[in-house]
Protein backbone atom coordinates (compact mmCIF):
# COMPACT_ATOMS: atom_id res chain seq x y z
CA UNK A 1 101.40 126.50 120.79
CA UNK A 2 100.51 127.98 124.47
CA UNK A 3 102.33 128.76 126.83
CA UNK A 4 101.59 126.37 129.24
CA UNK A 5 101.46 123.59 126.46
CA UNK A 6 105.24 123.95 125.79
CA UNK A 7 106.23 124.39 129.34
CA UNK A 8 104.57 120.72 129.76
CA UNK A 9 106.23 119.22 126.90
CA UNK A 10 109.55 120.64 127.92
CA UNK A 11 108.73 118.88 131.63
CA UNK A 12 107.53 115.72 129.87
CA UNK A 13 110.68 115.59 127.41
CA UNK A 14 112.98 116.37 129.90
CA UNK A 15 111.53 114.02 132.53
CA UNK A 16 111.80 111.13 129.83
CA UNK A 17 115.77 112.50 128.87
CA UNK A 18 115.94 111.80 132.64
CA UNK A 19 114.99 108.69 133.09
CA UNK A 20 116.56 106.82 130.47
CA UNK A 21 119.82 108.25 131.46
CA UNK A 22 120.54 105.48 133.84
CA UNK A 23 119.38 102.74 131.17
CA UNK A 24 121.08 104.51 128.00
CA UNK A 25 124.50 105.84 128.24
CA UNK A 26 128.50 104.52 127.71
CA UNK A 27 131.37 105.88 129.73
CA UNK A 28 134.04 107.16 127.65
CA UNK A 29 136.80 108.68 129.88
CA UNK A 30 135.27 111.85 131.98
CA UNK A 31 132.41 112.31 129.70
CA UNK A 32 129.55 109.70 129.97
CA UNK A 33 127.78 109.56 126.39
CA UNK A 34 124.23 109.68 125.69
CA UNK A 35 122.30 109.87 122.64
CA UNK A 36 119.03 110.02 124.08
CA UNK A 37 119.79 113.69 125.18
CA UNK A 38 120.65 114.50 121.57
CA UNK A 39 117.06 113.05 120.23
CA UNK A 40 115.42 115.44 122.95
CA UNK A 41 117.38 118.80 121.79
CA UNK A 42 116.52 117.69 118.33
CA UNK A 43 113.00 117.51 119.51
CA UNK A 44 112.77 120.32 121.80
CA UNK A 45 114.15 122.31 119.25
CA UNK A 46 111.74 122.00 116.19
CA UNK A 47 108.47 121.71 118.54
CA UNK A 48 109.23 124.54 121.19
CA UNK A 49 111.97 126.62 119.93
CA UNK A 50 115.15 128.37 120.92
CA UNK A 51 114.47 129.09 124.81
CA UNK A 52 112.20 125.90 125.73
CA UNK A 53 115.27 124.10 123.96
CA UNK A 54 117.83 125.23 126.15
CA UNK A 55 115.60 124.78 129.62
CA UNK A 56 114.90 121.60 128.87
CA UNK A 57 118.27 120.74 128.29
CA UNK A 58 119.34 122.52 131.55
CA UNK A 59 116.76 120.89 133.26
CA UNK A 60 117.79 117.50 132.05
CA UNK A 61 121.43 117.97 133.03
CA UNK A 62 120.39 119.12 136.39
CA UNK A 63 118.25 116.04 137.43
CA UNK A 64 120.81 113.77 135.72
CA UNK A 65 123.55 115.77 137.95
CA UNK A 66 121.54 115.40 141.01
CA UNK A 67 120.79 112.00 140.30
CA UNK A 68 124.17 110.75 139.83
CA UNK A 69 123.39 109.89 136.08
CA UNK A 70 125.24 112.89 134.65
CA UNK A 71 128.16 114.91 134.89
CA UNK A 72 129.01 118.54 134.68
CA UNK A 73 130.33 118.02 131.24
CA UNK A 74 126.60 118.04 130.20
CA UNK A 75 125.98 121.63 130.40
CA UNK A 76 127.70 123.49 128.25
CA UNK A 77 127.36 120.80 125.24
CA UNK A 78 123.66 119.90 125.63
CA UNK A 79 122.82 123.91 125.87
CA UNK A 80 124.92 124.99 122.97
CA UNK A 81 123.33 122.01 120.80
CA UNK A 82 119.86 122.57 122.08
CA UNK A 83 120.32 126.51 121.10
CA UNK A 84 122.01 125.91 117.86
CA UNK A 85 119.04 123.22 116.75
CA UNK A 86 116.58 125.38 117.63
CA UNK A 87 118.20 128.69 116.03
CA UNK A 88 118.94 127.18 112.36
CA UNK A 89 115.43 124.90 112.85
CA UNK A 90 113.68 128.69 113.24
CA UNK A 91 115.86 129.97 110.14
CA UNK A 92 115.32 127.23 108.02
CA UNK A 93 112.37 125.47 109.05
CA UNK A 94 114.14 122.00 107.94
CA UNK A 95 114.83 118.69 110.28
CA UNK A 96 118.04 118.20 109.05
CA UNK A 97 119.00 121.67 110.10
CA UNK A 98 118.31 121.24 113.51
CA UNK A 99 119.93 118.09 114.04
CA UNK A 100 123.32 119.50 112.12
CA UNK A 101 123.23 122.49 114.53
CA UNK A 102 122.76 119.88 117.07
CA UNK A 103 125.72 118.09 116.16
CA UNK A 104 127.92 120.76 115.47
CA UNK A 105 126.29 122.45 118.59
CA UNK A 106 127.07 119.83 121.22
CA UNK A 107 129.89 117.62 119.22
CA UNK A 108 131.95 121.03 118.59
CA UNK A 109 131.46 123.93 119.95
CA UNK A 110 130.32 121.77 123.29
CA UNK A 111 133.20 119.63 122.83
CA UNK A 112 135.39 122.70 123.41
CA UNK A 113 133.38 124.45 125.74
CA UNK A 114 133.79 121.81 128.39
CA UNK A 115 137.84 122.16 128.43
CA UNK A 116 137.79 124.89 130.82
CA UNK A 117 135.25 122.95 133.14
CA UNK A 118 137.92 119.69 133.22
CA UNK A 119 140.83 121.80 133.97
CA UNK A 120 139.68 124.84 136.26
CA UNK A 121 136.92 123.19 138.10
CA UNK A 122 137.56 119.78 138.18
CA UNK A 123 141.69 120.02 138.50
CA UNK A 124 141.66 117.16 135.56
CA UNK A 125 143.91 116.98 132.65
CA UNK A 126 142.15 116.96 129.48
CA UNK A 127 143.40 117.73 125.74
CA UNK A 128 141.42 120.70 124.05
CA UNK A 129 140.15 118.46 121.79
CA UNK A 130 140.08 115.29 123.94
CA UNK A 131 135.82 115.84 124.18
CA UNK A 132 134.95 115.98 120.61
CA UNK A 133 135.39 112.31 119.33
CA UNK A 134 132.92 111.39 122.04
CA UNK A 135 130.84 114.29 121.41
CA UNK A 136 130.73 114.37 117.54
CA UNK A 137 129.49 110.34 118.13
CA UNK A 138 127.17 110.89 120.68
CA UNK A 139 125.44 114.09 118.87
CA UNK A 140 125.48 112.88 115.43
CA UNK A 141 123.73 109.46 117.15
CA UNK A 142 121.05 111.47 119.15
CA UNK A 143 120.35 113.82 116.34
CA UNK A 144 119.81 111.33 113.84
CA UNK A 145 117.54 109.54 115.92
CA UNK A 146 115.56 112.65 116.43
CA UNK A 147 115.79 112.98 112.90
CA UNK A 148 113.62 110.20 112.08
CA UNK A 149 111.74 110.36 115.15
CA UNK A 150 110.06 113.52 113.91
CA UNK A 151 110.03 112.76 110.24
CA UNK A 152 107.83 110.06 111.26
CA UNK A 153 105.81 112.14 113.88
CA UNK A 154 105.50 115.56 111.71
CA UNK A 155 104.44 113.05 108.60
CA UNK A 156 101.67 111.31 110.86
CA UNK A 157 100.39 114.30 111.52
CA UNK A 158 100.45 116.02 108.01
CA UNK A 159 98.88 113.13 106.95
CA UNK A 160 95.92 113.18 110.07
CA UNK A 161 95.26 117.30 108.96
CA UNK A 162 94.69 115.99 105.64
């Protein structure tokens, strides 16, 4: 795919992330969870790959930051997932692949990488492990989504090459 092809899907995904972030999302403690963003690192990371994964992700939690749809908590779990979809997509070449990196990506390793944002930059209390239900069910919802999604899209257009 071009260049300029995958920097306008990764504006077009992440501009769609964006907007259903104030229609699709549930509060749970400091964390606000959304699947939708899951479904679009799924995505982002079997069409564009390892580094269009991660911007759009960025970008997403950005414009939900400025927007007031997000919170900071979305960084470090929404990059990690998009990077580790992406990364064992590229190894493997398999769906499922991406959207376990996804959820181990964002629902783990996210989950744990947001600790130090609650307590040093925020000042709140939080348990090391107090992301990762949360997390783990907002990942493993998103990337099962995206799952399907592009079973369904990938077999349409096997089927249209035909």
């Amino acid at each position: 795919m071009q260049k300029t092809k995958k920097l306008t899907l990764t504006a077009i995904i992440a501009a769609i992330t964006t907007l259903s972030s104030s229609i699709i999302y549930i509060p749970v403690g400091f964390a606000k969870v959304f699947p939708i963003q899951h479904l679009a690192n799924v995505l982002s990371a079997v069409l564009l790959g390892p580094a269009y994964a991660v911007a759009q992700a960025f970008i997403s939690s950005t414009l939900r930051n400025m927007l007031g749809t997000g919170s900071p908590f979305a960084y470090p779990g929404s990059m990690i997932g998009a990077f580790l979809a992406a990364y064992l997509y590229r190894k493997t070449k398999k769906i499922g692949f991406a959207a376990l990196g996804e959820i181990i990506g964002t629902g783990i390793l996210g989950a744990l990488a947001t600790y130090p944002i609650a307590v040093l930059l925020l000042g709140q209390k939080a348990a090391i492990f107090g992301f990762m239900p949360s997390f783990l069910i907002s990942s493993f919802t998103g990337a099962i989504l995206g799952f399907f999604f592009l079973r369904i899209l990938l077999g349409r257009v096997q089927k249209v090459l035909e």
